[in-house]
C-alpha atoms as a PDB file:
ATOM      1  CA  UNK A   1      -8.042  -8.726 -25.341  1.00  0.00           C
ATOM      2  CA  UNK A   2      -9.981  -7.543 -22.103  1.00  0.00           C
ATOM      3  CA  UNK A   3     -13.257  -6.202 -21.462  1.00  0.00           C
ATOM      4  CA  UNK A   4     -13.925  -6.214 -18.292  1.00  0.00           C
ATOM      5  CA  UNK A   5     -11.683  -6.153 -14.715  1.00  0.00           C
ATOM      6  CA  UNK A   6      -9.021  -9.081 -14.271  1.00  0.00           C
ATOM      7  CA  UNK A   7      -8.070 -10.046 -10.911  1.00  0.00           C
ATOM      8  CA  UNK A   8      -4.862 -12.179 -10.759  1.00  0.00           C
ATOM      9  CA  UNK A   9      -3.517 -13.552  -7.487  1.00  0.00           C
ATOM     10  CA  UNK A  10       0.040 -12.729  -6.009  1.00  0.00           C
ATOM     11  CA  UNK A  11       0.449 -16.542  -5.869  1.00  0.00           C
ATOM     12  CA  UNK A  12       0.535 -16.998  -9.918  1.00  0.00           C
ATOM     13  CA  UNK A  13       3.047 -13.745 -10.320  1.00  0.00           C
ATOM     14  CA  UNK A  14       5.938 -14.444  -7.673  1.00  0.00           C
ATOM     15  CA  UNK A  15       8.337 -13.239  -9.737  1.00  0.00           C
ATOM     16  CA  UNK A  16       9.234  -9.773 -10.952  1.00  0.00           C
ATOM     17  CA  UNK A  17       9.819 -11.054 -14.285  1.00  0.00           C
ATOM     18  CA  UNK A  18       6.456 -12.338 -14.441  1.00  0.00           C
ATOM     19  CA  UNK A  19       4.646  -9.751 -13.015  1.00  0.00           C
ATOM     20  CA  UNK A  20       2.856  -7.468 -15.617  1.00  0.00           C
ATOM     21  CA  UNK A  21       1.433  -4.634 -13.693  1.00  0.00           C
ATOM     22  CA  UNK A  22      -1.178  -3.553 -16.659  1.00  0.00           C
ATOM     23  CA  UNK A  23      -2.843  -6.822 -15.346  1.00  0.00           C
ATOM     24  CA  UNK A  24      -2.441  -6.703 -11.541  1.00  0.00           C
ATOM     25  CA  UNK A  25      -5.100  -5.355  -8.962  1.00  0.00           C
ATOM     26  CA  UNK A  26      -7.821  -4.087 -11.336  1.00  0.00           C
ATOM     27  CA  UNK A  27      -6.659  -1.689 -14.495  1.00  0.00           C
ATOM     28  CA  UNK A  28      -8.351  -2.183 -17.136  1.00  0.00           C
ATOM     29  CA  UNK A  29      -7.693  -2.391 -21.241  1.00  0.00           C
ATOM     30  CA  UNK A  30     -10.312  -1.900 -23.021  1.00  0.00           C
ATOM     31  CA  UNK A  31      -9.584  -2.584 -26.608  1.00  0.00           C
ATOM     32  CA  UNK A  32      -6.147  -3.288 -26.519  1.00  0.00           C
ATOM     33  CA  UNK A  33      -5.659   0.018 -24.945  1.00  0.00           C
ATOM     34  CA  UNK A  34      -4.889   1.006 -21.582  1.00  0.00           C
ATOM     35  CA  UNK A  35      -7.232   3.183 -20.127  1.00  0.00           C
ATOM     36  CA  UNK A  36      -6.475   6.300 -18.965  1.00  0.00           C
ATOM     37  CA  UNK A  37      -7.865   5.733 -15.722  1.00  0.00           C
ATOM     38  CA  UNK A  38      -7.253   2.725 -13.063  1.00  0.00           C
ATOM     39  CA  UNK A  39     -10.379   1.863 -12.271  1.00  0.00           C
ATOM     40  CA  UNK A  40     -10.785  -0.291  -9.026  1.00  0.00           C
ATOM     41  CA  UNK A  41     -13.330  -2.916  -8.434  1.00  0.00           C
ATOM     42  CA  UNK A  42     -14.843  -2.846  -4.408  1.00  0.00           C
ATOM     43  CA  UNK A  43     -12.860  -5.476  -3.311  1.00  0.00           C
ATOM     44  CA  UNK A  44     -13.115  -6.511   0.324  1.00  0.00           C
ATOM     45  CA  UNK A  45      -9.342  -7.673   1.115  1.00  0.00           C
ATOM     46  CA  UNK A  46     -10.368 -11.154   2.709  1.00  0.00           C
ATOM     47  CA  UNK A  47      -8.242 -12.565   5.896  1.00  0.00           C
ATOM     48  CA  UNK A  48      -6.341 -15.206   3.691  1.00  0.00           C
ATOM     49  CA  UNK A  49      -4.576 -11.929   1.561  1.00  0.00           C
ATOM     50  CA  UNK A  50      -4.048 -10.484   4.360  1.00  0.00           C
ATOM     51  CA  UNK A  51      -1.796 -13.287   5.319  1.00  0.00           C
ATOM     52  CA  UNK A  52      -0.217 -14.092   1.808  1.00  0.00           C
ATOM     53  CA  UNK A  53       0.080 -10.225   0.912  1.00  0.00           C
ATOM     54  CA  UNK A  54       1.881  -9.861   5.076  1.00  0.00           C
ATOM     55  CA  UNK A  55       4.576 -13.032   4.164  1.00  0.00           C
ATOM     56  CA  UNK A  56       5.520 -11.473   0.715  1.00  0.00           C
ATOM     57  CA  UNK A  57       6.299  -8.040   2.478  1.00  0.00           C
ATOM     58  CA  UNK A  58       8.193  -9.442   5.298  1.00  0.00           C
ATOM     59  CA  UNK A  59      10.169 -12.048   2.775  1.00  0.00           C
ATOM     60  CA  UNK A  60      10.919  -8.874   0.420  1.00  0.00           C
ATOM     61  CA  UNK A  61      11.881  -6.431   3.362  1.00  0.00           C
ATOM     62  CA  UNK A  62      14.279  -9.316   4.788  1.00  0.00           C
ATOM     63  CA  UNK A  63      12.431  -8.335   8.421  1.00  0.00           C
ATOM     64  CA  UNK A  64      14.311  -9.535  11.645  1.00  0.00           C
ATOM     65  CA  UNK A  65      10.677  -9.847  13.067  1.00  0.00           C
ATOM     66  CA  UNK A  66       7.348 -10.203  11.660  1.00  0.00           C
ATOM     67  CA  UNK A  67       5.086  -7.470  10.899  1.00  0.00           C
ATOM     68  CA  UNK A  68       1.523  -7.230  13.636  1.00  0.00           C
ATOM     69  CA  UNK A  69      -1.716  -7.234  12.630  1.00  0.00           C
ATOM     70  CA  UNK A  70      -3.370  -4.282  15.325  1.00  0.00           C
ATOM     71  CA  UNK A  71      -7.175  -4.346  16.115  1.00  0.00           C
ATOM     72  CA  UNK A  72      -8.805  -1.978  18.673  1.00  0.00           C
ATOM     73  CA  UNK A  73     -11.579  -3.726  20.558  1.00  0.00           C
ATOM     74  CA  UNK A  74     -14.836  -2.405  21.678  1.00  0.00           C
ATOM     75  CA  UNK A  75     -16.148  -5.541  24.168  1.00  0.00           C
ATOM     76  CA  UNK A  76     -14.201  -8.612  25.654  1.00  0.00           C
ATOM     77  CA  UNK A  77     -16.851 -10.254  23.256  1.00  0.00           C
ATOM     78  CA  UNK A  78     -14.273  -9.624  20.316  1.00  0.00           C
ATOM     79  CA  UNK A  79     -11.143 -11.108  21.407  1.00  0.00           C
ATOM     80  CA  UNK A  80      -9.861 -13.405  18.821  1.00  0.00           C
ATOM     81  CA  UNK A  81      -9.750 -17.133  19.754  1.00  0.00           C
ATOM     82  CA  UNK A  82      -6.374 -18.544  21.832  1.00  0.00           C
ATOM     83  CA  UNK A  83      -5.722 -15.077  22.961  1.00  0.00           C
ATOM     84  CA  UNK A  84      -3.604 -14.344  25.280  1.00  0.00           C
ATOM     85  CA  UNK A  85      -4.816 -11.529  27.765  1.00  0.00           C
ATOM     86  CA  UNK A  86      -2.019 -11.259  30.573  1.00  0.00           C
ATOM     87  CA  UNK A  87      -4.215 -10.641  33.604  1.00  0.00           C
ATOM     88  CA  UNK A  88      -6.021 -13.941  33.174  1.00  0.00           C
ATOM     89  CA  UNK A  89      -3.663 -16.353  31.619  1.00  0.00           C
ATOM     90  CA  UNK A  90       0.096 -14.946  33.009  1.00  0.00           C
ATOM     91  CA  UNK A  91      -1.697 -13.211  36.006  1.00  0.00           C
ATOM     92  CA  UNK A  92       0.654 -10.450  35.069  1.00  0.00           C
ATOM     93  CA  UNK A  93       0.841  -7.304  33.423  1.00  0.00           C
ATOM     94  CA  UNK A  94       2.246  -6.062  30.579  1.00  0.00           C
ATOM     95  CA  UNK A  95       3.210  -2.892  28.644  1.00  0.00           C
ATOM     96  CA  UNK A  96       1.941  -2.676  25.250  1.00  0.00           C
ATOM     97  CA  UNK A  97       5.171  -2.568  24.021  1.00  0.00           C
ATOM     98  CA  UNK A  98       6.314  -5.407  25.072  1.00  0.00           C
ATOM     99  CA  UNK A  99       2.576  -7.265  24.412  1.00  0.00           C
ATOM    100  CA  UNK A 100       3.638  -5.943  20.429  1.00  0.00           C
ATOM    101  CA  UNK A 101       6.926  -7.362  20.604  1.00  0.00           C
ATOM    102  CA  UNK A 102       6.033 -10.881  21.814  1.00  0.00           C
ATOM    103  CA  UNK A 103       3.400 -10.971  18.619  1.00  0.00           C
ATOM    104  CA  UNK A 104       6.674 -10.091  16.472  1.00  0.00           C
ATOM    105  CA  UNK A 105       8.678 -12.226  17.773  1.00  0.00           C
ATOM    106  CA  UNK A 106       7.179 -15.282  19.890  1.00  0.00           C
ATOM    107  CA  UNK A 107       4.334 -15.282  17.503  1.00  0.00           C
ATOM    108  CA  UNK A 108       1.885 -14.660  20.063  1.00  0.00           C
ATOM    109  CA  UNK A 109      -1.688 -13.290  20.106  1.00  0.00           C
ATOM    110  CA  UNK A 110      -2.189 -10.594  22.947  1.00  0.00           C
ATOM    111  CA  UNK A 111      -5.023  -8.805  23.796  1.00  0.00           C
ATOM    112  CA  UNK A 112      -4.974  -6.059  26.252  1.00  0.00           C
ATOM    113  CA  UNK A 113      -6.952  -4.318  28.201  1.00  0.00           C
ATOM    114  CA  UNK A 114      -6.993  -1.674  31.196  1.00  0.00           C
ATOM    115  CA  UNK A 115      -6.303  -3.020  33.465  1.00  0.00           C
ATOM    116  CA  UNK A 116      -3.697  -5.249  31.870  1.00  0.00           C
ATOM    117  CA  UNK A 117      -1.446  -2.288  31.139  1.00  0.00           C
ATOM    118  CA  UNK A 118       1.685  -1.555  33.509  1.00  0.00           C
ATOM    119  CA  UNK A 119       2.452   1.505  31.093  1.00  0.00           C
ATOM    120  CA  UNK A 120      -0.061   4.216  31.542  1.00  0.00           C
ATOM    121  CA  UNK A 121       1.081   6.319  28.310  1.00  0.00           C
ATOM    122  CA  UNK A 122      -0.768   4.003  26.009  1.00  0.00           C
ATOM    123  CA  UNK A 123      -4.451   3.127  28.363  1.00  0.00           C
ATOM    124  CA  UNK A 124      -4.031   7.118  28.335  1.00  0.00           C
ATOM    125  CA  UNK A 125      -3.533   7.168  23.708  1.00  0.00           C
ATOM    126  CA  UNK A 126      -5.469   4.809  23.169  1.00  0.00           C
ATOM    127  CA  UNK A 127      -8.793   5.680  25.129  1.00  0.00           C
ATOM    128  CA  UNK A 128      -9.034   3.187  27.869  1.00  0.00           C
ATOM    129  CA  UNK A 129      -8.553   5.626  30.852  1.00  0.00           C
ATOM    130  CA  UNK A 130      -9.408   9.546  31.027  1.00  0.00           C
ATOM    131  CA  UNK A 131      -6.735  12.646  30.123  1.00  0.00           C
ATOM    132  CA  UNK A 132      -7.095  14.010  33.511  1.00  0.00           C
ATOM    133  CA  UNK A 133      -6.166  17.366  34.515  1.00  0.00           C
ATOM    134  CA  UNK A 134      -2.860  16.047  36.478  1.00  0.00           C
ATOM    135  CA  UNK A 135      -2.058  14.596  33.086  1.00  0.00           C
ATOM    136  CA  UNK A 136      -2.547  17.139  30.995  1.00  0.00           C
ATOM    137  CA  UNK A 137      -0.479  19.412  33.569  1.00  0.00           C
ATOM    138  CA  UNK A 138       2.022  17.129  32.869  1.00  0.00           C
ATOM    139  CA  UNK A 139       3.614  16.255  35.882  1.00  0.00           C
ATOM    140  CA  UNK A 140       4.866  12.696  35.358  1.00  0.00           C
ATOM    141  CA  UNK A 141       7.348  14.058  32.941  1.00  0.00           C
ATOM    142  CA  UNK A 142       8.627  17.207  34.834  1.00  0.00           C
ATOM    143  CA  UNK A 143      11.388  16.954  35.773  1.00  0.00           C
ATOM    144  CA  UNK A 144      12.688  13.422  34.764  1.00  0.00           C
ATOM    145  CA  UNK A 145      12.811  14.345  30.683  1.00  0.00           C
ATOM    146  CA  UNK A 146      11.803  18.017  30.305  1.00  0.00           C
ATOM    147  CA  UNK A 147      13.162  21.150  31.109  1.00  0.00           C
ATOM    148  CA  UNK A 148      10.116  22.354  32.600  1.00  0.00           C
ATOM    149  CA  UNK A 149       6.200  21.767  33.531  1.00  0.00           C
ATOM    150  CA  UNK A 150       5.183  24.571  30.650  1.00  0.00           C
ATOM    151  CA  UNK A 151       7.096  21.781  28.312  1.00  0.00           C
ATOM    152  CA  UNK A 152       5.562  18.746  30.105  1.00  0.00           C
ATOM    153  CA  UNK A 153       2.062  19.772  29.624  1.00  0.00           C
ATOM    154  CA  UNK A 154       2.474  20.956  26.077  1.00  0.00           C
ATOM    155  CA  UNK A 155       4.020  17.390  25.074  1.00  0.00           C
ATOM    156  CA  UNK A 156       0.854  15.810  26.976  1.00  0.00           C
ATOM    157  CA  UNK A 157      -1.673  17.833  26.011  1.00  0.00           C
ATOM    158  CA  UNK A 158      -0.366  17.488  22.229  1.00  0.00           C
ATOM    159  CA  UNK A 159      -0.435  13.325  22.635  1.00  0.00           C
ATOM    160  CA  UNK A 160      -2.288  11.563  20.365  1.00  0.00           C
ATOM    161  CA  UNK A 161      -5.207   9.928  21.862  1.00  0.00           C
ATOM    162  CA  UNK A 162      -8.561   7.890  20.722  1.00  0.00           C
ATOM    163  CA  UNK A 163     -11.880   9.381  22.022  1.00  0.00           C
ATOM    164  CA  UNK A 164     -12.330   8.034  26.109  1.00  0.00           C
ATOM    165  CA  UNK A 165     -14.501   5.168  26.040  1.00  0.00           C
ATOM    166  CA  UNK A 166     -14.674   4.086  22.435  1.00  0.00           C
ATOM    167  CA  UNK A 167     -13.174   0.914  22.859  1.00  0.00           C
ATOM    168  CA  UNK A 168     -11.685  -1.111  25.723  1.00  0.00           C
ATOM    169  CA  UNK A 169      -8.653  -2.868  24.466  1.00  0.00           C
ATOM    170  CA  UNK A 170      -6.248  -3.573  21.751  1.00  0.00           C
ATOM    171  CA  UNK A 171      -4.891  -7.158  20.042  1.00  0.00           C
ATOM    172  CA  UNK A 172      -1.720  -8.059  18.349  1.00  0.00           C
ATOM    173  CA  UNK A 173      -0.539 -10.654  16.244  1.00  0.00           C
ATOM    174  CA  UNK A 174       1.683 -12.036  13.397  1.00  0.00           C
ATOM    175  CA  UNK A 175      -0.002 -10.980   9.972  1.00  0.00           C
ATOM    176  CA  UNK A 176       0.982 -14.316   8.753  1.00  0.00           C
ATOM    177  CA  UNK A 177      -1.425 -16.224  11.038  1.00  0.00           C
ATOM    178  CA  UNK A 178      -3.736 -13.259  12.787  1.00  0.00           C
ATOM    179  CA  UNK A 179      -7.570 -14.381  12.853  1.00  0.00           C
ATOM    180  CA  UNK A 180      -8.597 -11.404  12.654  1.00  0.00           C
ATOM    181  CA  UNK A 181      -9.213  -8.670  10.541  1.00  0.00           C
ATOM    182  CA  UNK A 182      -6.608  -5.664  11.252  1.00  0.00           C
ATOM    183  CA  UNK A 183      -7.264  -1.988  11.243  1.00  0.00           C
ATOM    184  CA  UNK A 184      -3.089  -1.473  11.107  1.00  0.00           C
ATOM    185  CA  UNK A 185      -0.309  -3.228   9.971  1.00  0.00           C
ATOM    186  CA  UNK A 186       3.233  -2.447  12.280  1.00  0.00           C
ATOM    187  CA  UNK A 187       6.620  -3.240  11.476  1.00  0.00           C
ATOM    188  CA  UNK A 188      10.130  -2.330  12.893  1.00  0.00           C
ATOM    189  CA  UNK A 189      12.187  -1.759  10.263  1.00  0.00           C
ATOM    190  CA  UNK A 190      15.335  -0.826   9.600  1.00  0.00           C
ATOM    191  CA  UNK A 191      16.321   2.777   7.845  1.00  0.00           C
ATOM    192  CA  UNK A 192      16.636   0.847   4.443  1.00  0.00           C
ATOM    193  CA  UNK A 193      13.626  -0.819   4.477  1.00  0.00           C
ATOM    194  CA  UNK A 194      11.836   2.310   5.839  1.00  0.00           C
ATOM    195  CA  UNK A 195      13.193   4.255   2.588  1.00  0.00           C
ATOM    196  CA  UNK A 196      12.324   1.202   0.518  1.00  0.00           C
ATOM    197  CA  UNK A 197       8.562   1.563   2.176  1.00  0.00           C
ATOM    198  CA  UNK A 198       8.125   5.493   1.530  1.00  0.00           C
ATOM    199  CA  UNK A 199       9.616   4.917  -1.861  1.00  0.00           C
ATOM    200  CA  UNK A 200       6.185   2.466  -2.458  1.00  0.00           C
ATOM    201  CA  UNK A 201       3.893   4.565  -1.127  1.00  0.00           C
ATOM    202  CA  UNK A 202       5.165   7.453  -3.283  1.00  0.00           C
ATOM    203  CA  UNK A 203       4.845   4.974  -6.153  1.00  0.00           C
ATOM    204  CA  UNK A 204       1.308   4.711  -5.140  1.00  0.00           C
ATOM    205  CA  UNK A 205      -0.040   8.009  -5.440  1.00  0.00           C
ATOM    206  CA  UNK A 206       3.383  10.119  -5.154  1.00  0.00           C
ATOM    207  CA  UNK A 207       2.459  11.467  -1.464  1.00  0.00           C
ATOM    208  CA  UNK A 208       4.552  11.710   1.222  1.00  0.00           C
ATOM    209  CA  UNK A 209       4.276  10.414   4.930  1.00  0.00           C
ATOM    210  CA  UNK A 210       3.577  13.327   7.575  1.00  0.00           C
ATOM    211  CA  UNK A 211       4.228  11.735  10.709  1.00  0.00           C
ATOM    212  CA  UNK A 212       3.885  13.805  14.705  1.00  0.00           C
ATOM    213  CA  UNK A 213       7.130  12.289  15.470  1.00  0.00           C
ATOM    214  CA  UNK A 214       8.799  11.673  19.730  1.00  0.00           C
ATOM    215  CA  UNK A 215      10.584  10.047  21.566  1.00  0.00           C
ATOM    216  CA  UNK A 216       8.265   9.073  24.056  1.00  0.00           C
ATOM    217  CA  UNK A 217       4.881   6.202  23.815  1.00  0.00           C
ATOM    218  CA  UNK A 218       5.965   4.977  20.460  1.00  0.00           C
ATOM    219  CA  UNK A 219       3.239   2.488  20.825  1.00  0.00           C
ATOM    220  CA  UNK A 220       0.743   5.399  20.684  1.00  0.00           C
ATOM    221  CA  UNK A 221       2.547   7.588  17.789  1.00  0.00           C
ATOM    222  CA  UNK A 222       2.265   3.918  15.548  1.00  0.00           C
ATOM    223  CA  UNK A 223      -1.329   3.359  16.408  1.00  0.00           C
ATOM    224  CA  UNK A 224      -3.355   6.544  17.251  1.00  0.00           C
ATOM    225  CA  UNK A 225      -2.386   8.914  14.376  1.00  0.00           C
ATOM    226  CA  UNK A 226      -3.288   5.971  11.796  1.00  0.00           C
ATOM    227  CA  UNK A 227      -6.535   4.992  13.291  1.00  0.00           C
ATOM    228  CA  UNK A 228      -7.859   8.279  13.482  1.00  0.00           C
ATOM    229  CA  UNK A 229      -6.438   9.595   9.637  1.00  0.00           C
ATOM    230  CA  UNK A 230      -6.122   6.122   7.820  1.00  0.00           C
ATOM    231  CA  UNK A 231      -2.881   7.567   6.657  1.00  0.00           C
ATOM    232  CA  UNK A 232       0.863   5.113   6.630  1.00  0.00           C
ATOM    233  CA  UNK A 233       2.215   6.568   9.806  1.00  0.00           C
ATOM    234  CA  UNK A 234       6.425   6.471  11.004  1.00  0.00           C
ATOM    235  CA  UNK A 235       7.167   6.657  14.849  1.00  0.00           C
ATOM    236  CA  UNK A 236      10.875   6.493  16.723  1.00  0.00           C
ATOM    237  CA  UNK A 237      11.270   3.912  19.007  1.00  0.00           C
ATOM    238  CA  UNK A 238      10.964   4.942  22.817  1.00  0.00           C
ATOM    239  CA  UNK A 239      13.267   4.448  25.858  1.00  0.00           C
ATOM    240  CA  UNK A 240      10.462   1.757  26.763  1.00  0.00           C
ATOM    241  CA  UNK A 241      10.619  -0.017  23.892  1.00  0.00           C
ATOM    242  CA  UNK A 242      14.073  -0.262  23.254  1.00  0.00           C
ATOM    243  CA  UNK A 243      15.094  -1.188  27.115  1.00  0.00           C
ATOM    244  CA  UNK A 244      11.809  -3.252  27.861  1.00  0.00           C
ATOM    245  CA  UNK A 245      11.084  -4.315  24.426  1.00  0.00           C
ATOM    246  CA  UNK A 246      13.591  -5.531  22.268  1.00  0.00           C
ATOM    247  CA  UNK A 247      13.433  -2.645  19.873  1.00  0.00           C
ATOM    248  CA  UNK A 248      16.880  -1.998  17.826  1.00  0.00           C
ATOM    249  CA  UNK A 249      19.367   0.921  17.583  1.00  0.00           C
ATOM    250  CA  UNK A 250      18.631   1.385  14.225  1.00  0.00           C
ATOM    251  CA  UNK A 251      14.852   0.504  14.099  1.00  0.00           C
ATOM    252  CA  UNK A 252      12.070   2.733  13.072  1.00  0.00           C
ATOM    253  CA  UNK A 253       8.190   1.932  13.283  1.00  0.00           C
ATOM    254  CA  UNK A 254       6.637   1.854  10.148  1.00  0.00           C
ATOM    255  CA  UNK A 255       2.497   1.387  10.312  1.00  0.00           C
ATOM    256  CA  UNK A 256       0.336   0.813   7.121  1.00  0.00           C
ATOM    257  CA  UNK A 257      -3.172   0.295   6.291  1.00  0.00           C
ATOM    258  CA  UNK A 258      -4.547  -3.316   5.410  1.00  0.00           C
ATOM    259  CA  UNK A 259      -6.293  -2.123   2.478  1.00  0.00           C
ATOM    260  CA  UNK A 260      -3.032  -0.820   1.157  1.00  0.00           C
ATOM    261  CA  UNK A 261      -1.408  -3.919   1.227  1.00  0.00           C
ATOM    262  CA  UNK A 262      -2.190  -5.268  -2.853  1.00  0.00           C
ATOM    263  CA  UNK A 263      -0.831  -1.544  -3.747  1.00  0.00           C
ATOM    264  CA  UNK A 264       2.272  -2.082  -1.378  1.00  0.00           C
ATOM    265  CA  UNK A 265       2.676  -5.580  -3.221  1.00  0.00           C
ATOM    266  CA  UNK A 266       1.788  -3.987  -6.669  1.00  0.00           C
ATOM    267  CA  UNK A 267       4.292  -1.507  -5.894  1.00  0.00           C
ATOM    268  CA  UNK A 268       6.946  -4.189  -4.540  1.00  0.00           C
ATOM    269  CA  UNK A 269       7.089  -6.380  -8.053  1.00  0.00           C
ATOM    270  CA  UNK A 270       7.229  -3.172 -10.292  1.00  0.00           C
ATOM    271  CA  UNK A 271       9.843  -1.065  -8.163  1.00  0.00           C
ATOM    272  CA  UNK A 272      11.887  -4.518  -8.209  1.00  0.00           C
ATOM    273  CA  UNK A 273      11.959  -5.005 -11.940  1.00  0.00           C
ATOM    274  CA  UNK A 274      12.800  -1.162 -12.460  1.00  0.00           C
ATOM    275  CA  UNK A 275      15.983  -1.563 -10.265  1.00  0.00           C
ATOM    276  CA  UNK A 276      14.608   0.197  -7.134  1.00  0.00           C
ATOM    277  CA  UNK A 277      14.229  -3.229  -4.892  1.00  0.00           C
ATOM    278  CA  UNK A 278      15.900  -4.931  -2.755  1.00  0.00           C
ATOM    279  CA  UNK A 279      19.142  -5.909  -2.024  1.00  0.00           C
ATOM    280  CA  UNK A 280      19.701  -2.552  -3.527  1.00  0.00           C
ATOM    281  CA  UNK A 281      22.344  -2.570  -6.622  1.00  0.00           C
ATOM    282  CA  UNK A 282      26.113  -1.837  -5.453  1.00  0.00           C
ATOM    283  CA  UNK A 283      28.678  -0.598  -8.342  1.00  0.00           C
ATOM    284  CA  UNK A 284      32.527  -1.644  -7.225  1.00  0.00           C
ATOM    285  CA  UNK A 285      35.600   0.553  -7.994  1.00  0.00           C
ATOM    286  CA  UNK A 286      37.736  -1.314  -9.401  1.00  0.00           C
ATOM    287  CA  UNK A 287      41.641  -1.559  -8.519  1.00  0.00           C
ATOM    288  CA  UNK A 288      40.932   1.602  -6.349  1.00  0.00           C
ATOM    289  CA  UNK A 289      44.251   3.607  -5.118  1.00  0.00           C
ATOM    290  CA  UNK A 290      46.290   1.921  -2.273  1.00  0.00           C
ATOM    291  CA  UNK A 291      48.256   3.700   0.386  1.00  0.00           C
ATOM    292  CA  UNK A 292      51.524   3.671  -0.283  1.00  0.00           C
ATOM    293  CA  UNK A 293      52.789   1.479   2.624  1.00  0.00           C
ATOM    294  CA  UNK A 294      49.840  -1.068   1.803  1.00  0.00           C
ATOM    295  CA  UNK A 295      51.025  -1.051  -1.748  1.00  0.00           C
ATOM    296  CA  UNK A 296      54.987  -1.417  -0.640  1.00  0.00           C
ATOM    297  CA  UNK A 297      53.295  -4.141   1.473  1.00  0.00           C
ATOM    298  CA  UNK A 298      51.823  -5.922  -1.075  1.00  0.00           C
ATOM    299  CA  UNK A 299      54.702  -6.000  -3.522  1.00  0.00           C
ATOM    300  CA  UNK A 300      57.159  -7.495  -0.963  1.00  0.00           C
ATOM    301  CA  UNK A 301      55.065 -10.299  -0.679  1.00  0.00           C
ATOM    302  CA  UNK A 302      55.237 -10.594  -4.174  1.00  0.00           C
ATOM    303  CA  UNK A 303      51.798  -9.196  -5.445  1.00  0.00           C
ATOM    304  CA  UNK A 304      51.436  -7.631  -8.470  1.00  0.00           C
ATOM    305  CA  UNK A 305      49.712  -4.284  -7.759  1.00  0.00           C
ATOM    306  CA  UNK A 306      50.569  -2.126 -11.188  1.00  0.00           C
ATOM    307  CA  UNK A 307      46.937  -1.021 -12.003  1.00  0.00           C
ATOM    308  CA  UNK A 308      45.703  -2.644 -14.841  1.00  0.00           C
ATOM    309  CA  UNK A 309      44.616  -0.979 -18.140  1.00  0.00           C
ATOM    310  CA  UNK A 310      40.862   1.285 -18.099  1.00  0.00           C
ATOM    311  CA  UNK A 311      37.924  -1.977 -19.150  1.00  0.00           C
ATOM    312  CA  UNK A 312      34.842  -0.565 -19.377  1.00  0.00           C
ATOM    313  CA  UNK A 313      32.322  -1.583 -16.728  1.00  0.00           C
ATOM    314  CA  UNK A 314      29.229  -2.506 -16.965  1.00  0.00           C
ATOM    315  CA  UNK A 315      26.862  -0.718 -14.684  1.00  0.00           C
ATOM    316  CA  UNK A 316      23.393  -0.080 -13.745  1.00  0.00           C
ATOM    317  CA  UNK A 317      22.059   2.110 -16.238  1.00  0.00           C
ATOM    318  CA  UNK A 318      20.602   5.323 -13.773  1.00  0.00           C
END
């Protein structure tokens, strides 16, 4: 019997059948009885979580690459140790989607800053260089990919963007081995694993995601709108990320907080043990209807393909 919070770690509940969530991440029981509030300790989520909490989601979602730890930085004081910024070390530049993409997949850390960006779409999102009025009028989109400048300048003017001057760069890098503390957590994910996402943050307090969804500067649409609502965030992919990047047909960008992260996990271990996880359940048809020439097929090379008597089959319950 409990009287007071119990903290257990992730590493002594790895599997589902183990994991008892009356226990997990602060609830309390207070006399043998559940409460009929959670209650939550303060808990600072320390840099080691971080880590273990980032390898359990990747291992669960099956990710192709690893998820990023993303920090915004206010001095060149604050970049991590073993960096990478490309000016100095590659005496190149690089576009932020393709800084975010080496930290997925080389495992690199890469911090940027103005003037290491070759794409001006994110130094303009993220606060590093001014909206100017030639922006905002939206001529470097007229006429290449709208029908007009009225269209151009709306789509500009209605770009997320961080506050000019608040902070002079940006760093990336593997969750599994960042040192640093993130402010978001992105991952490019496949449709399944998005749905699998949205269905744990609806298990989490039952809200939905309302993302400003386009198909342009996806690396702003997955940072900016986070950062400035500390809300779980969706963006598409862009034309830059997919040709210049490595980004997937059928990826989506799917940004969380860090401090959701022992909910996400919470949610993880009880949605698997309900039969809502991953791989999800398939139910087989058994001795289905052949076409006729298949069948005729079949029985001249001396297959028996008379359907067998009705078995009952044992499926998942809902």
């Amino acid at each position: 019997m409990l009287n007071s919070f119990e903290f257990i770690s992730l590493s002594s509940c790895r599997t589902a059948g183990e994991f008892d969530p009356r226990r997990f991440w602060g609830r309390v029981i207070l006399d043998g009885i559940e409460s009929e509030k959670i209650k939550r300790k303060e808990h600072m989520i320390t840099l080691k979580e971080i880590h273990e909490y980032g390898k359990e989601l990747e291992q669960w979602l099956r990710m192709r690459v690893h998820p990023i730890a993303v920090k915004m930085l206010k001095s060149r004081d604050e970049v991590p140790e073993e960096a990478i910024i490309p000016t100095r070390d590659w005496e190149h530049k690089y576009s932020l989607c393709q800084a975010f993409a080496r930290s997925q997949r080389n495992g690199e850390t890469i911090a940027m800053f103005k003037d290491d960006n070759w794409c001006v779409e994110p130094a303009i999102g993220l606060g590093l260089v001014e909206q100017t009025p030639y922006f905002l009028e939206g001529h470097h989109r007229y006429p290449d990919s709208v029908r007009d400048l009225e269209a151009a300048s709306e789509w500009c003017k209605n770009m997320p963007h961080l506050e000019y001057g608040r902070y002079r760069g940006i760093v990336s890098a593997p969750i599994h081995k960042c040192n640093f503390m993130p402010e978001v957590i992105i991952m490019h994910v496949n449709g399944m694993q998005t749905s699998q996402l949205i269905i744990v943050k609806n298990w989490i307090d039952g809200k939905d995601i309302h993302a400003q969804l386009s198909g342009h500067a996806a690396c702003v649409y997955a940072v900016v709108p986070a950062l400035l609502k500390r809300e779980c965030q969706i963006a598409i992919p862009c034309k830059g990320d997919r040709r210049l990047a490595g980004a997937q047909d059928d990826e989506i960008l799917f940004t969380i907080l860090p401090e959701l992260l022992p909910d996400f996990i919470q949610g993880i271990h009880w949605l698997q043990d309900h039969n809502w996880g991953l791989p999800m359940i398939q139910e087989y048809k058994e001795e289905y209807n052949l076409k006729p020439k298949y069948q005729e097929l079949g029985e001249k090379m001396g297959l028996d393909l008379r359907q067998s008597p009705p078995r009952k089959q044992k499926l998942q319950k809902y």
